[in-house]
PDB file of N, CA and C in Angstrom:
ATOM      1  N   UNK A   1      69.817  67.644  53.800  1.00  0.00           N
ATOM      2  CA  UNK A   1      69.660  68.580  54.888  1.00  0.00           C
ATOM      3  C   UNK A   1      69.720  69.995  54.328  1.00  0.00           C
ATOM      4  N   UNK A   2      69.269  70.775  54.831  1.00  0.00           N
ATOM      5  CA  UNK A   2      68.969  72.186  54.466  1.00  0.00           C
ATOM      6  C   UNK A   2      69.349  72.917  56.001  1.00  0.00           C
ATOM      7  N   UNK A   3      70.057  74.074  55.567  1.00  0.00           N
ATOM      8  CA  UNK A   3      70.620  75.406  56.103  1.00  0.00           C
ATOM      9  C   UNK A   3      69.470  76.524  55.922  1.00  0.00           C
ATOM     10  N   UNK A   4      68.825  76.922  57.013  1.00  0.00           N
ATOM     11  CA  UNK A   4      67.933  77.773  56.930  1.00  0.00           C
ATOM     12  C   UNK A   4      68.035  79.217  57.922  1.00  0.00           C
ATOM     13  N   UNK A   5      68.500  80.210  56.746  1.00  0.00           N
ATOM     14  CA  UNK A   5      69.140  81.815  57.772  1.00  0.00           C
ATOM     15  C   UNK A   5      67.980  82.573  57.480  1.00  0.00           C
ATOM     16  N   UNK A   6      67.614  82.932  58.847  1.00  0.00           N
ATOM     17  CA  UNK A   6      65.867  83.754  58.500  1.00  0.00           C
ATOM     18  C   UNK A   6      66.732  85.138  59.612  1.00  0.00           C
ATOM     19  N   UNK A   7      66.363  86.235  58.926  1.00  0.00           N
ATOM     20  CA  UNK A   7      66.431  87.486  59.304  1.00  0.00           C
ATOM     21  C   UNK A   7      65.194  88.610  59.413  1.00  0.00           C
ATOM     22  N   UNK A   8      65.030  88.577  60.352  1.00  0.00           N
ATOM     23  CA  UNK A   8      63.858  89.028  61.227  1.00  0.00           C
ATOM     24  C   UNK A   8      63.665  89.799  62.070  1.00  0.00           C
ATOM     25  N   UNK A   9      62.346  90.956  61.978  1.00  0.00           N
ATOM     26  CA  UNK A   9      62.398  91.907  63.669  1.00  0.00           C
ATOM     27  C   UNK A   9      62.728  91.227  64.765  1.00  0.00           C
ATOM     28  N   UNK A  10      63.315  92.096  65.449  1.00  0.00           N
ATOM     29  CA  UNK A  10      64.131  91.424  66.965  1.00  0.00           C
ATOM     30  C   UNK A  10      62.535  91.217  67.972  1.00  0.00           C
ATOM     31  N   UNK A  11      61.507  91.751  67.707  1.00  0.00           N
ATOM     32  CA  UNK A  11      60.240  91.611  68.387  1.00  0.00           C
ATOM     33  C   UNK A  11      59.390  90.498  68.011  1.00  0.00           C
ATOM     34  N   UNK A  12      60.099  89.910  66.947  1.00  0.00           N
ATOM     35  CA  UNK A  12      59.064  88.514  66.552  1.00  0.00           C
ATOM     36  C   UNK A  12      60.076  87.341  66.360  1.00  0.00           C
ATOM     37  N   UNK A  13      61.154  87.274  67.367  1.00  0.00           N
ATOM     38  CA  UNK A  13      61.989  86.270  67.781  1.00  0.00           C
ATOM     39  C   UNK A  13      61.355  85.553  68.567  1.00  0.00           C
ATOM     40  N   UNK A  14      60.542  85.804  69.327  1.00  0.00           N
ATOM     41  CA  UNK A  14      59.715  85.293  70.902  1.00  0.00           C
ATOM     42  C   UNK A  14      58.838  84.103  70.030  1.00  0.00           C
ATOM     43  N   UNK A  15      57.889  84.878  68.894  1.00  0.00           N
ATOM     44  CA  UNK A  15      56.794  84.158  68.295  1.00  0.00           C
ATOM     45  C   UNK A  15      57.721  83.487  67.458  1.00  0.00           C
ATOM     46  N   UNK A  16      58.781  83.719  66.536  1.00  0.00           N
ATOM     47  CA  UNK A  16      59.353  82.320  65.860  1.00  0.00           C
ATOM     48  C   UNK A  16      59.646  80.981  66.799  1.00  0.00           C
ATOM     49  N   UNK A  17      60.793  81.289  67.651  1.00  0.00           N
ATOM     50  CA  UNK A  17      60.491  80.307  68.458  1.00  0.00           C
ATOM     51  C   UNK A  17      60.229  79.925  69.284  1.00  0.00           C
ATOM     52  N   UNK A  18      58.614  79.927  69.128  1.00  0.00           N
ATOM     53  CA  UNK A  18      57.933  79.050  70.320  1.00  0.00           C
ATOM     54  C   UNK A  18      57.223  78.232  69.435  1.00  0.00           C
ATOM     55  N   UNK A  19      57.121  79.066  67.803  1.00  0.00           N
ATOM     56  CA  UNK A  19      56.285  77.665  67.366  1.00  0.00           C
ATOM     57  C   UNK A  19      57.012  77.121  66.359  1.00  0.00           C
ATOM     58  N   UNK A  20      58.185  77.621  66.422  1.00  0.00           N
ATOM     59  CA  UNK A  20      59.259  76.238  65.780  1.00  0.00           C
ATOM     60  C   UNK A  20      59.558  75.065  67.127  1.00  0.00           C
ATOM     61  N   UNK A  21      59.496  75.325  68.296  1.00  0.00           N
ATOM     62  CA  UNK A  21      59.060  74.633  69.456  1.00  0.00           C
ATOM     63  C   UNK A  21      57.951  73.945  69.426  1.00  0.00           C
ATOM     64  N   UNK A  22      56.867  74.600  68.971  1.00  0.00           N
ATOM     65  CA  UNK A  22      55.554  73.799  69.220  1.00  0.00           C
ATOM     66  C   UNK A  22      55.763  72.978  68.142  1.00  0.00           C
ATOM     67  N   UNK A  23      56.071  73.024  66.889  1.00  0.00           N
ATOM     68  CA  UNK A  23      56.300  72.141  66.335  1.00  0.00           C
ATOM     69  C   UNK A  23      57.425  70.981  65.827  1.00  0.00           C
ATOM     70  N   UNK A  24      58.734  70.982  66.973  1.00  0.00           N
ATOM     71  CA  UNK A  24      59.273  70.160  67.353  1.00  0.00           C
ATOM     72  C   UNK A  24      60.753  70.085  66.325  1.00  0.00           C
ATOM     73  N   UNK A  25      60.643  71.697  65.373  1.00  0.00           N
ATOM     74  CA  UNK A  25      61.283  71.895  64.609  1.00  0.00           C
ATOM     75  C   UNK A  25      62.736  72.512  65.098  1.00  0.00           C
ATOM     76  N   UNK A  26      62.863  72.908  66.329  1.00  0.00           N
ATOM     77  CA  UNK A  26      64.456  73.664  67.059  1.00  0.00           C
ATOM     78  C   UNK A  26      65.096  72.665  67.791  1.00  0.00           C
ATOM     79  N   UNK A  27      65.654  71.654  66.940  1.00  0.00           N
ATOM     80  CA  UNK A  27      66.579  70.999  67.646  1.00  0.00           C
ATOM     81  C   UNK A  27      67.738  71.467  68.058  1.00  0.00           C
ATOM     82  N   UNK A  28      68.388  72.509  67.441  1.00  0.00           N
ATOM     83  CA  UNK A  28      69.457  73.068  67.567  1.00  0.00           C
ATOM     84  C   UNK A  28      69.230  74.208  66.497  1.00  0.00           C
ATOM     85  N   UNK A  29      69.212  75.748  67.622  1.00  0.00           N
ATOM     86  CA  UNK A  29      68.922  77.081  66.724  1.00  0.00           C
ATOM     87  C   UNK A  29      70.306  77.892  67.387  1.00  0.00           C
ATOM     88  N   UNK A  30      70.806  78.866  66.576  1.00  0.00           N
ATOM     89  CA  UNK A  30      71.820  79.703  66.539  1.00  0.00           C
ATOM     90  C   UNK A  30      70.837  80.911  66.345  1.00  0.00           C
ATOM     91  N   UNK A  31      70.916  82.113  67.187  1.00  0.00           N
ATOM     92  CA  UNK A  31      70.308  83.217  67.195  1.00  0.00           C
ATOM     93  C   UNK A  31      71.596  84.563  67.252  1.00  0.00           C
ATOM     94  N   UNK A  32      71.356  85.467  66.583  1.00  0.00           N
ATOM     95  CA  UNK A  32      72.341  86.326  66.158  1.00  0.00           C
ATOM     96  C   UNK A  32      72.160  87.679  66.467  1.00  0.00           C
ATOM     97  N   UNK A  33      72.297  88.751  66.959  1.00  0.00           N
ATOM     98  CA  UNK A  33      71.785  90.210  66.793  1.00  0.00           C
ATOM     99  C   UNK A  33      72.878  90.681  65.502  1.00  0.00           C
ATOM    100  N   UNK A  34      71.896  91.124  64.354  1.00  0.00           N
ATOM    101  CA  UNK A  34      72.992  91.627  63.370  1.00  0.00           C
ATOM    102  C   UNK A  34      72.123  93.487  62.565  1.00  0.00           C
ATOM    103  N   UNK A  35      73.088  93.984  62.343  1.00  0.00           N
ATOM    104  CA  UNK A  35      72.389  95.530  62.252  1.00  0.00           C
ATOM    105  C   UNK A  35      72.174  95.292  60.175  1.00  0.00           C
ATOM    106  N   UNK A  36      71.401  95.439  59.577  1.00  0.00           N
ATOM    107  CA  UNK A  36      71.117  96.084  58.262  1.00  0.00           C
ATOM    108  C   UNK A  36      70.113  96.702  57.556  1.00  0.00           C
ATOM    109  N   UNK A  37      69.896  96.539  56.463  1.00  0.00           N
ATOM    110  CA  UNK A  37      68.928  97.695  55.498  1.00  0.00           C
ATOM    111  C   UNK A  37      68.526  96.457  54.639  1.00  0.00           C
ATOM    112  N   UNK A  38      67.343  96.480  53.646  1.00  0.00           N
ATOM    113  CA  UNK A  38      66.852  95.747  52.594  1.00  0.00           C
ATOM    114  C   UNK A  38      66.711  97.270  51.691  1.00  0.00           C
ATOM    115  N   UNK A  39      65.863  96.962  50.283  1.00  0.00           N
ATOM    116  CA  UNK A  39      65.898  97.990  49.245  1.00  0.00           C
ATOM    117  C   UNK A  39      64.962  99.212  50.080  1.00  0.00           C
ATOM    118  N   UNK A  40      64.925  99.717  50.742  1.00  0.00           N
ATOM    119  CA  UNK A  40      64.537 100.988  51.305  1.00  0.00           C
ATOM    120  C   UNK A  40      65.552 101.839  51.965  1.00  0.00           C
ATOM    121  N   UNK A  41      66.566 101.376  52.310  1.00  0.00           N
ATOM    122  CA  UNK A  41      67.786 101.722  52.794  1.00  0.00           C
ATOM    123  C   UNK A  41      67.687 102.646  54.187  1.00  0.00           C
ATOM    124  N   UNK A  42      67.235 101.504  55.094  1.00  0.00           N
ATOM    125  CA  UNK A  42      66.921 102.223  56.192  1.00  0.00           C
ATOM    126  C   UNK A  42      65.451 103.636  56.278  1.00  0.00           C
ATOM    127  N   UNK A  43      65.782 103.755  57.347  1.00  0.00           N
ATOM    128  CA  UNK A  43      64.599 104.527  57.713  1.00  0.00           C
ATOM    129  C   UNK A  43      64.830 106.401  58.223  1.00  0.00           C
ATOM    130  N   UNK A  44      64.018 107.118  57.754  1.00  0.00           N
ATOM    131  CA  UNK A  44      64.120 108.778  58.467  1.00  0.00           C
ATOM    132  C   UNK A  44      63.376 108.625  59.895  1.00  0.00           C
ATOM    133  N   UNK A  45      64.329 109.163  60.962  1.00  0.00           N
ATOM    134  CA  UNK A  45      63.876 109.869  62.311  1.00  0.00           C
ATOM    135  C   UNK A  45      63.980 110.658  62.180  1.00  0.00           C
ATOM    136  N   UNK A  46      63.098 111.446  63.200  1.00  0.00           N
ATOM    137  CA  UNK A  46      63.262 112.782  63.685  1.00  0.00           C
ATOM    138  C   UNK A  46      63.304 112.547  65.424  1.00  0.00           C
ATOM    139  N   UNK A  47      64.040 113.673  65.868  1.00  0.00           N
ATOM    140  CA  UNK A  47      64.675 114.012  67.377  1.00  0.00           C
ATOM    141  C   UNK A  47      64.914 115.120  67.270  1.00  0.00           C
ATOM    142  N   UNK A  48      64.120 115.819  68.474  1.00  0.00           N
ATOM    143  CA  UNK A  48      63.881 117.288  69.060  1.00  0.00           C
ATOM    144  C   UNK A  48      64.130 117.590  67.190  1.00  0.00           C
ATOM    145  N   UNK A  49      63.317 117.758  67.220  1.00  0.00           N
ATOM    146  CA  UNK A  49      62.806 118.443  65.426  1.00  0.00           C
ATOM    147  C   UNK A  49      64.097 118.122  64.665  1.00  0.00           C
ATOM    148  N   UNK A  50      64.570 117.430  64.631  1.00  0.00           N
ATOM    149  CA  UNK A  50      65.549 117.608  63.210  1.00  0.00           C
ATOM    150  C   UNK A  50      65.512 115.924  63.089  1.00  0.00           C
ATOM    151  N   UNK A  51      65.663 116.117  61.384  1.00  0.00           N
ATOM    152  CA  UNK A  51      65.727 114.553  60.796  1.00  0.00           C
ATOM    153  C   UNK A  51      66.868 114.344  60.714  1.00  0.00           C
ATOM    154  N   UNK A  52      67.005 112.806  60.526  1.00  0.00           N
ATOM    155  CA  UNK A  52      68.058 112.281  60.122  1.00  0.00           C
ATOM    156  C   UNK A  52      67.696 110.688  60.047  1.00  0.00           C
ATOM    157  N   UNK A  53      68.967 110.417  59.094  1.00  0.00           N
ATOM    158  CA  UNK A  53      69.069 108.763  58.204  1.00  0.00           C
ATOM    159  C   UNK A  53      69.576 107.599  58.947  1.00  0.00           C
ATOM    160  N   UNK A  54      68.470 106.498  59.346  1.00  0.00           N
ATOM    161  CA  UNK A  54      69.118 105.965  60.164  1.00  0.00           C
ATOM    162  C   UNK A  54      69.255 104.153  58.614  1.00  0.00           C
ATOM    163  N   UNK A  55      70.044 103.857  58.456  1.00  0.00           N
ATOM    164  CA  UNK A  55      70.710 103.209  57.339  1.00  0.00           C
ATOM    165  C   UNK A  55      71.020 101.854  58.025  1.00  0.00           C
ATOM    166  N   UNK A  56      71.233 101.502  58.701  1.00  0.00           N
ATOM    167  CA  UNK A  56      71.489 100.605  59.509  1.00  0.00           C
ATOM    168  C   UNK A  56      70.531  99.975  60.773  1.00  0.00           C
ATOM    169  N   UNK A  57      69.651  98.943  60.549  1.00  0.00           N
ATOM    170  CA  UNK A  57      68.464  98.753  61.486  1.00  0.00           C
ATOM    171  C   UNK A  57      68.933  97.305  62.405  1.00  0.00           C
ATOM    172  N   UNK A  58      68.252  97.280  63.198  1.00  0.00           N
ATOM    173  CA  UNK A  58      68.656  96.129  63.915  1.00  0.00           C
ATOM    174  C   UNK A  58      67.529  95.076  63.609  1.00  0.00           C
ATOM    175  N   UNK A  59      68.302  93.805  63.803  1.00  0.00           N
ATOM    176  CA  UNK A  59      67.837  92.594  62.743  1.00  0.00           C
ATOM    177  C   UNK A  59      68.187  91.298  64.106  1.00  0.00           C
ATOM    178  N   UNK A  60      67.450  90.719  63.801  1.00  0.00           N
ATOM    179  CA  UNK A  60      67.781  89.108  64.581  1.00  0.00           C
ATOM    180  C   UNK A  60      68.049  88.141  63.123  1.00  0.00           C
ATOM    181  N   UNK A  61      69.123  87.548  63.075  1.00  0.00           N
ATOM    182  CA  UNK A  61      69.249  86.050  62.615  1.00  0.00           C
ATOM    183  C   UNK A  61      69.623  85.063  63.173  1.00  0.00           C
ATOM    184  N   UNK A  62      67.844  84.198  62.748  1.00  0.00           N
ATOM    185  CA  UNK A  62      68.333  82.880  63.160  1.00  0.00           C
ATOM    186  C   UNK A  62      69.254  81.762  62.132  1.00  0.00           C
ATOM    187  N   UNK A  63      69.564  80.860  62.668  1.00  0.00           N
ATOM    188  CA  UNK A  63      70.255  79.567  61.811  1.00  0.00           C
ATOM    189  C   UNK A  63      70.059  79.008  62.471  1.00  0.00           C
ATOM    190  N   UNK A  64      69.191  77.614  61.394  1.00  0.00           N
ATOM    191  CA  UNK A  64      68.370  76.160  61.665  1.00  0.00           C
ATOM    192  C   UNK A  64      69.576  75.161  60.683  1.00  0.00           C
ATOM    193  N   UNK A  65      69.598  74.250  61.229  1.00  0.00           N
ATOM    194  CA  UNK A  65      69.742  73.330  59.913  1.00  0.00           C
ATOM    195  C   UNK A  65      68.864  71.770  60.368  1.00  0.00           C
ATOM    196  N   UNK A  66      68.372  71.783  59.471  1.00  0.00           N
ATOM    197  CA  UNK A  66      67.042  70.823  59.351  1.00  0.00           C
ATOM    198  C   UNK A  66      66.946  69.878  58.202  1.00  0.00           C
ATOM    199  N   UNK A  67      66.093  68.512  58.505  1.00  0.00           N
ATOM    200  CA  UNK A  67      66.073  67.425  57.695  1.00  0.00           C
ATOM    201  C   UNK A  67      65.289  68.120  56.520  1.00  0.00           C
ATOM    202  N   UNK A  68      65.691  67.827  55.290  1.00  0.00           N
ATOM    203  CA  UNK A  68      65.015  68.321  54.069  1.00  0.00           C
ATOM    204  C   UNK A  68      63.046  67.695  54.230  1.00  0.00           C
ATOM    205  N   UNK A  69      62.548  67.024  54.632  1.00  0.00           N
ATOM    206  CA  UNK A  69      61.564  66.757  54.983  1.00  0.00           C
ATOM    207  C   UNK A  69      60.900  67.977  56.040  1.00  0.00           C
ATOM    208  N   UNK A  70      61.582  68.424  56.603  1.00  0.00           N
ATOM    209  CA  UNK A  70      61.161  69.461  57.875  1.00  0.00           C
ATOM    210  C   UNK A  70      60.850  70.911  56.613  1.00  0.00           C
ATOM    211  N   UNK A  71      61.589  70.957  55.695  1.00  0.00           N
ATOM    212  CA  UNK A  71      61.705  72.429  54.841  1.00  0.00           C
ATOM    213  C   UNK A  71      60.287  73.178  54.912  1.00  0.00           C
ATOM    214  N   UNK A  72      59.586  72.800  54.006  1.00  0.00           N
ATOM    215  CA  UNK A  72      58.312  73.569  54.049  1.00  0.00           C
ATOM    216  C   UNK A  72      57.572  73.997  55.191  1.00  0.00           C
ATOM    217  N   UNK A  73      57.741  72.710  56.783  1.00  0.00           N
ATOM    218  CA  UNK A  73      57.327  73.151  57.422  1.00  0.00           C
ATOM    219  C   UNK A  73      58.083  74.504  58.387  1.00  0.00           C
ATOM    220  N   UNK A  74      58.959  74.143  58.124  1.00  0.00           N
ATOM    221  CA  UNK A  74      59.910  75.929  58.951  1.00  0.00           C
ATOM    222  C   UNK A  74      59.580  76.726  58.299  1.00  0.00           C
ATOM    223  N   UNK A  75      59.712  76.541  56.799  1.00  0.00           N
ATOM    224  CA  UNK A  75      58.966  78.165  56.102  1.00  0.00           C
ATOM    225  C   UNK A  75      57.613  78.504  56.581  1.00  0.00           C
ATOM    226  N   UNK A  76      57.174  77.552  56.366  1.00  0.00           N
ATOM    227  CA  UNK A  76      55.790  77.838  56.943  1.00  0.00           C
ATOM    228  C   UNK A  76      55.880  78.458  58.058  1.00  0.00           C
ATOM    229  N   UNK A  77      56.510  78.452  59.077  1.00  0.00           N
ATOM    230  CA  UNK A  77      56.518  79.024  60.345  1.00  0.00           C
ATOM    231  C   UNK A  77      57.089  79.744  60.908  1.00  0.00           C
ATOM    232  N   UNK A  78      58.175  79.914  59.787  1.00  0.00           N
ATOM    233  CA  UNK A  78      58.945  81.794  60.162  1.00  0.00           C
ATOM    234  C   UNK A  78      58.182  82.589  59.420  1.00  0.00           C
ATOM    235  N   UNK A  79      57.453  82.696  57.837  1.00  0.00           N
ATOM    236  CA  UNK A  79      56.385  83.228  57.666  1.00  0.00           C
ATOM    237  C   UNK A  79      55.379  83.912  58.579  1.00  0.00           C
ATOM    238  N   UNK A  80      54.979  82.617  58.855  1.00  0.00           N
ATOM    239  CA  UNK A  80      53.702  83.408  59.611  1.00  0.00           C
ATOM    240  C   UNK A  80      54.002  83.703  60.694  1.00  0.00           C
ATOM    241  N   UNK A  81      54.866  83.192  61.654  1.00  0.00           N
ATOM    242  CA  UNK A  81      55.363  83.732  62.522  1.00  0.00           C
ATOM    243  C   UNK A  81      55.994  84.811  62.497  1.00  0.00           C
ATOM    244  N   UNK A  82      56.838  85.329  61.895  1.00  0.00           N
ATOM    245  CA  UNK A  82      57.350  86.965  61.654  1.00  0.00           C
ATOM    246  C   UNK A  82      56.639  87.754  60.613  1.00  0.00           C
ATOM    247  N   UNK A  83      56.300  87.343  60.023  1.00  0.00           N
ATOM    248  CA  UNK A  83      55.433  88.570  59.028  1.00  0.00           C
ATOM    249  C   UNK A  83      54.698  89.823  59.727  1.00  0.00           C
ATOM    250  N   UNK A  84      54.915  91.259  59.551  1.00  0.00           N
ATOM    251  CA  UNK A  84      53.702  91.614  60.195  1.00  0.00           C
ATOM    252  C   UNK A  84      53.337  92.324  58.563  1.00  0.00           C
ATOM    253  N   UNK A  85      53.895  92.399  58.026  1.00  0.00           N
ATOM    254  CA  UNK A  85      52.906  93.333  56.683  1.00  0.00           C
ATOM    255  C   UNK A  85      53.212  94.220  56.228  1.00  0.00           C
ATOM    256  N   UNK A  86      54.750  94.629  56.909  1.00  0.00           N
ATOM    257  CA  UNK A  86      55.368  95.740  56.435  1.00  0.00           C
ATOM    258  C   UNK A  86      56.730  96.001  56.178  1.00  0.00           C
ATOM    259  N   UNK A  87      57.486  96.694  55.253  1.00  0.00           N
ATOM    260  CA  UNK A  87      58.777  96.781  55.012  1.00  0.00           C
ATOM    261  C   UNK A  87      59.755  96.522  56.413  1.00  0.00           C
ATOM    262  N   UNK A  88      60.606  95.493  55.916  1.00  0.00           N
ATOM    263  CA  UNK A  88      61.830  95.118  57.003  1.00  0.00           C
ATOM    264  C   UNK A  88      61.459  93.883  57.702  1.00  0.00           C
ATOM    265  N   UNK A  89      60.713  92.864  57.221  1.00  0.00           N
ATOM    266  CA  UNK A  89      59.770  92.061  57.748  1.00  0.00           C
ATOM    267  C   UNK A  89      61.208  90.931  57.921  1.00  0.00           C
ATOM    268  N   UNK A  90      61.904  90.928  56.821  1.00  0.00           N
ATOM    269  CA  UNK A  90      62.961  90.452  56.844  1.00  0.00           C
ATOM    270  C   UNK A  90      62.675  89.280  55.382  1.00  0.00           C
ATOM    271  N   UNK A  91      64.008  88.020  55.614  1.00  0.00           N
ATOM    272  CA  UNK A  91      64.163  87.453  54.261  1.00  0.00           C
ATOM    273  C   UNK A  91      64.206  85.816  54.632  1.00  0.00           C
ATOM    274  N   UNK A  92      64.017  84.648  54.110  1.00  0.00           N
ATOM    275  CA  UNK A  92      64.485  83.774  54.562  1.00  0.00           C
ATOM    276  C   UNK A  92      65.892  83.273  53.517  1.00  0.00           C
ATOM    277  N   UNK A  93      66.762  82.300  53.643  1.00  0.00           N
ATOM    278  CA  UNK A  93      67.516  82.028  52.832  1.00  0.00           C
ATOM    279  C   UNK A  93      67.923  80.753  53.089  1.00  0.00           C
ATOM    280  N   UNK A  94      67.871  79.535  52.282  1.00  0.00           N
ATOM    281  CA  UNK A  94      68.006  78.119  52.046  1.00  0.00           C
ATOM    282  C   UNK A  94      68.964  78.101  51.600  1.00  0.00           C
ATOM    283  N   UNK A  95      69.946  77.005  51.889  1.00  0.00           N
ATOM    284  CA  UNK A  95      71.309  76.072  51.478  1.00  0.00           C
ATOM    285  C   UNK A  95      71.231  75.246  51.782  1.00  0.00           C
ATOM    286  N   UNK A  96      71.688  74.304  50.766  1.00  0.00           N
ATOM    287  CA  UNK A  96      71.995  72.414  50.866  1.00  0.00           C
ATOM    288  C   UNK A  96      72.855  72.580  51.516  1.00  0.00           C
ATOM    289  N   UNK A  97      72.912  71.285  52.995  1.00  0.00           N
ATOM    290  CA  UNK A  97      73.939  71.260  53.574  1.00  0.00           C
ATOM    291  C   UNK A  97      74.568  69.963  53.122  1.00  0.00           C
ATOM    292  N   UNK A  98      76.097  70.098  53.351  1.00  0.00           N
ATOM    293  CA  UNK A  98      76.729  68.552  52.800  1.00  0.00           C
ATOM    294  C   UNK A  98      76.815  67.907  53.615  1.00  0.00           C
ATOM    295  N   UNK A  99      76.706  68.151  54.510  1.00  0.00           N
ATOM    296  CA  UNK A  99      77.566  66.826  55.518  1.00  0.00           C
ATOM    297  C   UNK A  99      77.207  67.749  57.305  1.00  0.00           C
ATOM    298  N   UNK A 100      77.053  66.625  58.178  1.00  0.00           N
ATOM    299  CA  UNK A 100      77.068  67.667  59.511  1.00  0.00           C
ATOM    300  C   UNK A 100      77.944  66.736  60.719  1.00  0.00           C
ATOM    301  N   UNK A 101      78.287  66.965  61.713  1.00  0.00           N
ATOM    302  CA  UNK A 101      79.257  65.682  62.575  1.00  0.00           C
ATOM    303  C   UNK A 101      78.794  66.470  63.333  1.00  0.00           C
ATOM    304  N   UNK A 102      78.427  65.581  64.587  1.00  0.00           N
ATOM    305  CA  UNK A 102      78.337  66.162  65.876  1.00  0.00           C
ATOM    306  C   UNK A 102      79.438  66.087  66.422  1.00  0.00           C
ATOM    307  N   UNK A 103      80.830  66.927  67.429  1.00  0.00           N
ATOM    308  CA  UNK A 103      81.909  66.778  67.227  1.00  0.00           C
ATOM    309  C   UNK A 103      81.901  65.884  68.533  1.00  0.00           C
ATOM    310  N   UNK A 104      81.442  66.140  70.013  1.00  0.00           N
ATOM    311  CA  UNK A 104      81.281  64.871  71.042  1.00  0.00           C
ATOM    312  C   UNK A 104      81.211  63.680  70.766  1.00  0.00           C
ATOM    313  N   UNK A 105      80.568  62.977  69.689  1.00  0.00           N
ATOM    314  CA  UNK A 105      79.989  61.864  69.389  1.00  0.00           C
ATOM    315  C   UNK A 105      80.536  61.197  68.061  1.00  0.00           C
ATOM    316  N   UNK A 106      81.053  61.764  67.312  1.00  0.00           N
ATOM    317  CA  UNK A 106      81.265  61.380  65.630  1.00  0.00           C
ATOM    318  C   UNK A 106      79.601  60.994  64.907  1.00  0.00           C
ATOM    319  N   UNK A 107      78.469  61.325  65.459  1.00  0.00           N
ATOM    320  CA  UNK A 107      77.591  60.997  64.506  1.00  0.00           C
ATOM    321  C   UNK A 107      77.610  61.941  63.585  1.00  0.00           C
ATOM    322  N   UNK A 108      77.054  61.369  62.568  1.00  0.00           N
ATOM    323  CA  UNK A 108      76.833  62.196  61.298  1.00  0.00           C
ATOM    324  C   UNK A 108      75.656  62.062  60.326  1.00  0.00           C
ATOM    325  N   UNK A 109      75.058  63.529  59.685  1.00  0.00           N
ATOM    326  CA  UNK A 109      74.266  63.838  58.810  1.00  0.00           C
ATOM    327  C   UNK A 109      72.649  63.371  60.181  1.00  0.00           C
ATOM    328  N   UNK A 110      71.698  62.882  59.155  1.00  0.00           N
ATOM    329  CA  UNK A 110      70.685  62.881  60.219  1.00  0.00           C
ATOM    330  C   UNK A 110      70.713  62.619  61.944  1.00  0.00           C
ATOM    331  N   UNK A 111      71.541  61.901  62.034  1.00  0.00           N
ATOM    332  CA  UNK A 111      71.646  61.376  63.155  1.00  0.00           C
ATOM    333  C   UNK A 111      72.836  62.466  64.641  1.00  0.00           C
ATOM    334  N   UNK A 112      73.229  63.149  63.630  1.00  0.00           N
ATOM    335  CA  UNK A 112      74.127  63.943  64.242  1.00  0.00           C
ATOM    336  C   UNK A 112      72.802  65.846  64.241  1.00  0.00           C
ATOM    337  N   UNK A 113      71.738  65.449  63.995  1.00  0.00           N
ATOM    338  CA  UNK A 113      71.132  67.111  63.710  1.00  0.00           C
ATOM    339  C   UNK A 113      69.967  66.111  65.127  1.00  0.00           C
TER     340      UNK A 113
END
């Protein structure tokens, strides 16, 4: 099983999942509002003429955890689903998961996701 944390514009949350939906991939998603920067370190505004550093951007993360068979296809589809082509597009990030229990039920690992 694989742990999958995708951090993403808060405007292309709608289009991730509907076609991690269409493709039958959100059995259980955790969605997050979290504020940061990648290597550009935030962005310059300006207001009523004066600039300033805004260092801190707002970010959606999701968390999937999914059958290692499902992998390629979620990348595939937070890709193209959030990409638009430009800095802050966001990151995805994979971890082996060890073990999962559904805590209602005692199932576990596939049968518990």
């Amino acid at each position: 099983m694989k742990h999958i944390k995708a951090v993403i514009q808060p405007d292309k949350l709608s289009d991730v999942r509907e076609a991690l939906d269409a493709a039958g991939c959100s059995g259980g998603i955790i969605i997050s509002e979290v504020m940061g920067h990648g290597n550009q370190k935030g962005i310059v505004q300006a207001w009523r003429g004066e600039k300033y550093q805004v260092d801190l951007l707002p970010k959606v993360m999701i968390d999937l955890v999914i059958r290692d068979e499902d992998l390629e296809t979620v990348k595939k589809i937070i890709i193209d689903s959030a990409r638009v082509g430009e800095f802050g597009d966001g990151k995805i990030f994979i971890y082996n998961v060890e073990s999962v229990i559904r805590i209602r039920t005692g199932e576990e690992d596939d049968d518990a996701l």
